[in-house]
C-alpha atoms as a PDB file:
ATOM      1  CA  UNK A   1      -6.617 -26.777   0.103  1.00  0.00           C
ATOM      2  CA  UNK A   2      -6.431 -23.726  -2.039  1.00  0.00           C
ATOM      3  CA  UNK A   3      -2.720 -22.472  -2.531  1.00  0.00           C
ATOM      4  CA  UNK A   4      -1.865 -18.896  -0.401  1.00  0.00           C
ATOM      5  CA  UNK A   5      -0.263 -16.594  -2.285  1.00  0.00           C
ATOM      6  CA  UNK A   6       1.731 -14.425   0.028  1.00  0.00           C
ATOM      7  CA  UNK A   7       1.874 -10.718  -0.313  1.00  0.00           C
ATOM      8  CA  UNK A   8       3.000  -7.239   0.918  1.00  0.00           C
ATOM      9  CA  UNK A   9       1.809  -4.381   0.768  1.00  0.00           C
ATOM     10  CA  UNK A  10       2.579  -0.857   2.355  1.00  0.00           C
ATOM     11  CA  UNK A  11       0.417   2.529   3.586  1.00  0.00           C
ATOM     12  CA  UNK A  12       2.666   5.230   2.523  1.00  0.00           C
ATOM     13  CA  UNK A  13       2.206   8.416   4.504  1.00  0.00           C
ATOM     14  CA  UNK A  14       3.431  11.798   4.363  1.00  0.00           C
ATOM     15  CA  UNK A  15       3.557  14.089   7.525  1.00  0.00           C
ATOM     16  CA  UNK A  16       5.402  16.824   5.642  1.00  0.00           C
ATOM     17  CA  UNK A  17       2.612  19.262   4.910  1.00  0.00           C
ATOM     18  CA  UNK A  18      -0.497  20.741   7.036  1.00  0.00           C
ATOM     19  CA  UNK A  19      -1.985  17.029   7.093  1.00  0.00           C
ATOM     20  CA  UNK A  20      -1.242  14.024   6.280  1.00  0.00           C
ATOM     21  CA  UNK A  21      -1.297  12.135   2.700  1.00  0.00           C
ATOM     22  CA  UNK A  22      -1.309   8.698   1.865  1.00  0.00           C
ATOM     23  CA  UNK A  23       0.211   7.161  -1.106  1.00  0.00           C
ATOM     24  CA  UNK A  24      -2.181   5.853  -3.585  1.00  0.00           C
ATOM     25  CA  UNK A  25      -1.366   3.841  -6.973  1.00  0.00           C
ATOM     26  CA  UNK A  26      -3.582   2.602  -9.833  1.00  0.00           C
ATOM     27  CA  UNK A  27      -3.347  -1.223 -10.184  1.00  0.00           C
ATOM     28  CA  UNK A  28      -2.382  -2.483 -13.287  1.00  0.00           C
ATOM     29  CA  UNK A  29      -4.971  -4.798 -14.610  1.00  0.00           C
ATOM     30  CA  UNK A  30      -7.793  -2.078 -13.779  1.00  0.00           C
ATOM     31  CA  UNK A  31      -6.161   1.541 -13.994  1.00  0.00           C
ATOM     32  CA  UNK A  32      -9.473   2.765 -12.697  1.00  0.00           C
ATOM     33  CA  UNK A  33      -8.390   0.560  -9.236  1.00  0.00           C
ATOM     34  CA  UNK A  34      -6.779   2.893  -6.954  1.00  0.00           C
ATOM     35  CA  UNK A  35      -4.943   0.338  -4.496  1.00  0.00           C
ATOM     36  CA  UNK A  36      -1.833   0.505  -1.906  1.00  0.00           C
ATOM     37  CA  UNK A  37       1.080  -0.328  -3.613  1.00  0.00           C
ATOM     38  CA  UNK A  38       1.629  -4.611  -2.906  1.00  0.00           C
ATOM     39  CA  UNK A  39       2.988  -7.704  -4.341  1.00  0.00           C
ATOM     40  CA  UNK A  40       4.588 -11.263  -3.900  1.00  0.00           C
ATOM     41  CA  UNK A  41       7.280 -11.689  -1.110  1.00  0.00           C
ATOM     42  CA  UNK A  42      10.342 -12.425  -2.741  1.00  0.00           C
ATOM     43  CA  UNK A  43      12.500 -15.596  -2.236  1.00  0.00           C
ATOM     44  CA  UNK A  44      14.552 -14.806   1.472  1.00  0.00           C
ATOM     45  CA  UNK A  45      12.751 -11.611   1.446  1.00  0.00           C
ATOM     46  CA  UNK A  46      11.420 -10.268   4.822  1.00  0.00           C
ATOM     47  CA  UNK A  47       7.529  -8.934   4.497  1.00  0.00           C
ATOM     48  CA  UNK A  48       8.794  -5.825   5.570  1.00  0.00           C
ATOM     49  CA  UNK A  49      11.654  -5.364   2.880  1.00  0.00           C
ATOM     50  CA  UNK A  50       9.171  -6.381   0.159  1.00  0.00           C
ATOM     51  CA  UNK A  51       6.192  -4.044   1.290  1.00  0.00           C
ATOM     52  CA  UNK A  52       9.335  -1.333   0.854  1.00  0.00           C
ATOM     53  CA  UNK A  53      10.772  -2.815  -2.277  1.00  0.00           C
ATOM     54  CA  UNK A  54       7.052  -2.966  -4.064  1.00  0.00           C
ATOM     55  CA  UNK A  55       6.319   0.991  -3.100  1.00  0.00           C
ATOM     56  CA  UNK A  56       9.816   1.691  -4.685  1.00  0.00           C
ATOM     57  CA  UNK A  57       8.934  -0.301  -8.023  1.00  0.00           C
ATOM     58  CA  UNK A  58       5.394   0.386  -8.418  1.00  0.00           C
ATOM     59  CA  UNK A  59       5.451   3.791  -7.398  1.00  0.00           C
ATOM     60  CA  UNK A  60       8.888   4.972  -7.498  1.00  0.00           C
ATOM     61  CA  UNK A  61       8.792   6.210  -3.678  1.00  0.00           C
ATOM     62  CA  UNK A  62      11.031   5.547  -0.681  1.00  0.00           C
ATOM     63  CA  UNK A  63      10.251   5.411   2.533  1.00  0.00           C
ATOM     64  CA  UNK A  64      10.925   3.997   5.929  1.00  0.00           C
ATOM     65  CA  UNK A  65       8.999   1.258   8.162  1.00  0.00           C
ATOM     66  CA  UNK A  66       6.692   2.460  10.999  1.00  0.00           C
ATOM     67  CA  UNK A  67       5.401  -0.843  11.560  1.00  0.00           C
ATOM     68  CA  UNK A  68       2.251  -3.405  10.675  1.00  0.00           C
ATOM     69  CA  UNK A  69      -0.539  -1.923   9.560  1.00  0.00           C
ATOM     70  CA  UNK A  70      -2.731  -5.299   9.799  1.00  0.00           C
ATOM     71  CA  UNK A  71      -3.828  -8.421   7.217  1.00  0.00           C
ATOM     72  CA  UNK A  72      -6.330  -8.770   4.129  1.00  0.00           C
ATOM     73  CA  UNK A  73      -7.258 -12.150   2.995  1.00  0.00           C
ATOM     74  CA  UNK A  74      -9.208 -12.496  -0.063  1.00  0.00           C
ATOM     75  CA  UNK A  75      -9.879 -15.162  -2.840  1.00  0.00           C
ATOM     76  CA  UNK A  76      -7.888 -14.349  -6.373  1.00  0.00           C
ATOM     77  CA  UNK A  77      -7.989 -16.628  -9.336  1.00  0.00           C
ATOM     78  CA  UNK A  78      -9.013 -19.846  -7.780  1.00  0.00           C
ATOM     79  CA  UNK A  79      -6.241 -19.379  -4.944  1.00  0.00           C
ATOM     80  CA  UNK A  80      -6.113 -16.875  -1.809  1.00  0.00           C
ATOM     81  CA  UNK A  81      -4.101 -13.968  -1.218  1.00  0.00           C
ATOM     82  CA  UNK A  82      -3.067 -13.085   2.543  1.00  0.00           C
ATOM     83  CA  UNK A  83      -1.127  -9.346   1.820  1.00  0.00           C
ATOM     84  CA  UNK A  84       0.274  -8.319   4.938  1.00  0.00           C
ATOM     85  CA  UNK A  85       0.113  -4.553   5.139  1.00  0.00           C
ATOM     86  CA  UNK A  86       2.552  -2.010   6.995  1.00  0.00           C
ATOM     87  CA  UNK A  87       2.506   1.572   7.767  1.00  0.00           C
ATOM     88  CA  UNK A  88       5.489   3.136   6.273  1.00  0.00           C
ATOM     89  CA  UNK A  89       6.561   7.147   6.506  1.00  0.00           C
ATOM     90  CA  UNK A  90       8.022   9.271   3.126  1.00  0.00           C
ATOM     91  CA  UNK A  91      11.038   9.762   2.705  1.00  0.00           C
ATOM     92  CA  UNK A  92      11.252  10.869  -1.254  1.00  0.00           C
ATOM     93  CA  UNK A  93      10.073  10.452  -4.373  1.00  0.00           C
ATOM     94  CA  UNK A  94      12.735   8.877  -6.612  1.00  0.00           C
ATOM     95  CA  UNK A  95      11.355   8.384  -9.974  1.00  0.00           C
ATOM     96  CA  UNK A  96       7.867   8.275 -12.130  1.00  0.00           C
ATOM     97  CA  UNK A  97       5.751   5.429 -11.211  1.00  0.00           C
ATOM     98  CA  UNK A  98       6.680   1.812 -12.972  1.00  0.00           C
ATOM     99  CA  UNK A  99       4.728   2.013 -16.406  1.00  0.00           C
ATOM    100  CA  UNK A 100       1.470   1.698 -16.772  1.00  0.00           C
ATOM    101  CA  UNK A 101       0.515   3.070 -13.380  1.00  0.00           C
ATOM    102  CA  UNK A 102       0.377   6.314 -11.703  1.00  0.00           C
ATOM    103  CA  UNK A 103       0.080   7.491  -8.133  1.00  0.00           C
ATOM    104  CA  UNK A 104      -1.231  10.540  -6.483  1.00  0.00           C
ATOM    105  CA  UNK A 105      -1.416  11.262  -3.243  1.00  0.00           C
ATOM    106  CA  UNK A 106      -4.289  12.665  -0.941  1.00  0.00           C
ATOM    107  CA  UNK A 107      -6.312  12.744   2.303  1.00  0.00           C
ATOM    108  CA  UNK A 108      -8.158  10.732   4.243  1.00  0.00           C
ATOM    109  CA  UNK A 109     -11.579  11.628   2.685  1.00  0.00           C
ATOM    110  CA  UNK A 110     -10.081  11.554  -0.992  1.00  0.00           C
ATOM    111  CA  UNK A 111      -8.224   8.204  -0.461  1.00  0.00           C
ATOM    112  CA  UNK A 112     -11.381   6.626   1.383  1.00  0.00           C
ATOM    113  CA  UNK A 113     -13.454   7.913  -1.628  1.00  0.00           C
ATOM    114  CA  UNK A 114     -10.652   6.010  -4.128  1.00  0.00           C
ATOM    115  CA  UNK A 115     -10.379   2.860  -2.413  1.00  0.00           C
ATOM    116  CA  UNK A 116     -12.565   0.355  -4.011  1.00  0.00           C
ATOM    117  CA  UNK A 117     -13.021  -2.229  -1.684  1.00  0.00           C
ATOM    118  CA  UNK A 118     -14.180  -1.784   1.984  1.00  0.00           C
ATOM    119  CA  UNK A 119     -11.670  -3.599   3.545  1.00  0.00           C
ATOM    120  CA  UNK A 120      -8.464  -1.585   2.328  1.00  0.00           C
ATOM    121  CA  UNK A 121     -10.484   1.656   3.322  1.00  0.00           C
ATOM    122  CA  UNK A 122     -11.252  -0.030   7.007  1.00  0.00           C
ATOM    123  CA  UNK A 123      -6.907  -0.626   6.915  1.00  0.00           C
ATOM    124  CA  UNK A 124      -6.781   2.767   6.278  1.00  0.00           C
ATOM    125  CA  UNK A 125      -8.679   4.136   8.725  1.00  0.00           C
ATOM    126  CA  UNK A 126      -7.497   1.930  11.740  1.00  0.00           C
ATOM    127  CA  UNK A 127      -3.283   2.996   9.914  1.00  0.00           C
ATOM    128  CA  UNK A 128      -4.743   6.707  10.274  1.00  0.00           C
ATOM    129  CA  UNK A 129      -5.621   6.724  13.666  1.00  0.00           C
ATOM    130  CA  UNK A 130      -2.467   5.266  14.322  1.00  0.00           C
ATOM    131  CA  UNK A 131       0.066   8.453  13.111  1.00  0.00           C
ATOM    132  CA  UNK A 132       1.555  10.540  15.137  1.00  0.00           C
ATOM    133  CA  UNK A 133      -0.483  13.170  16.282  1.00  0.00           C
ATOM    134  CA  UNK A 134      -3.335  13.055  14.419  1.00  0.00           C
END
């Protein structure tokens, strides 16, 4: 069987302006990518903690868990990659992005229009309906 590689991932959004934003970032190996920010689960780590942890390194923002924001499987390098996604609300920007990436954020349409691959941009529609009052 092919080895799982476990990841997190997190759907940053901000509910501080007119509408809401979501936190894009550009993934390393193709800085044209715009992706959610994700990686492995750490060693004793919680999903939930790393999905937080990898938005703070990769994109230098903090925020706070709303909850699950659903699964992507996909094949990578010979193995397969289940990231586990969450829905997570702002809190603040603490520093630049890690280096070698940078992050913007924008609205639905924009983000949709970013995402590369159809399933993140289905995740981010089902995480949209899902805010408050929207």
């Amino acid at each position: 069987a092919m080895p799982i590689i476990k990841q997190s991932g997190a759907i940053v959004v901000r509910l501080d302006g007119k509408e809401p934003q979501v936190l894009l970032v550009t993934a390393k190996r193709n800085p044209k990518n715009w992706i959610f920010p994700k990686g492995h689960i750490e060693k004793g780590e919680t999903s939930e903690a790393a999905a937080l942890r990898e938005t703070r390194e990769e994109a230098g923002v903090s925020g706070k868990l709303i909850g699950p924001a659903g699964v992507l499987e996909y094949g990578f390098l010979g193995a397969s990659a289940r990231v586990e996604y969450f829905l997570v609300q702002f809190i603040r920007e603490d520093g630049p992005p890690e280096p070698g990436r940078q992050r913007t954020w924008c609205g639905l349409h924009d983000a949709l229009n970013r995402l590369n691959y159809k399933n993140t941009r289905k995740l981010l529609q089902k995480a949209w309906k899902a805010l408050p009052d929207n």
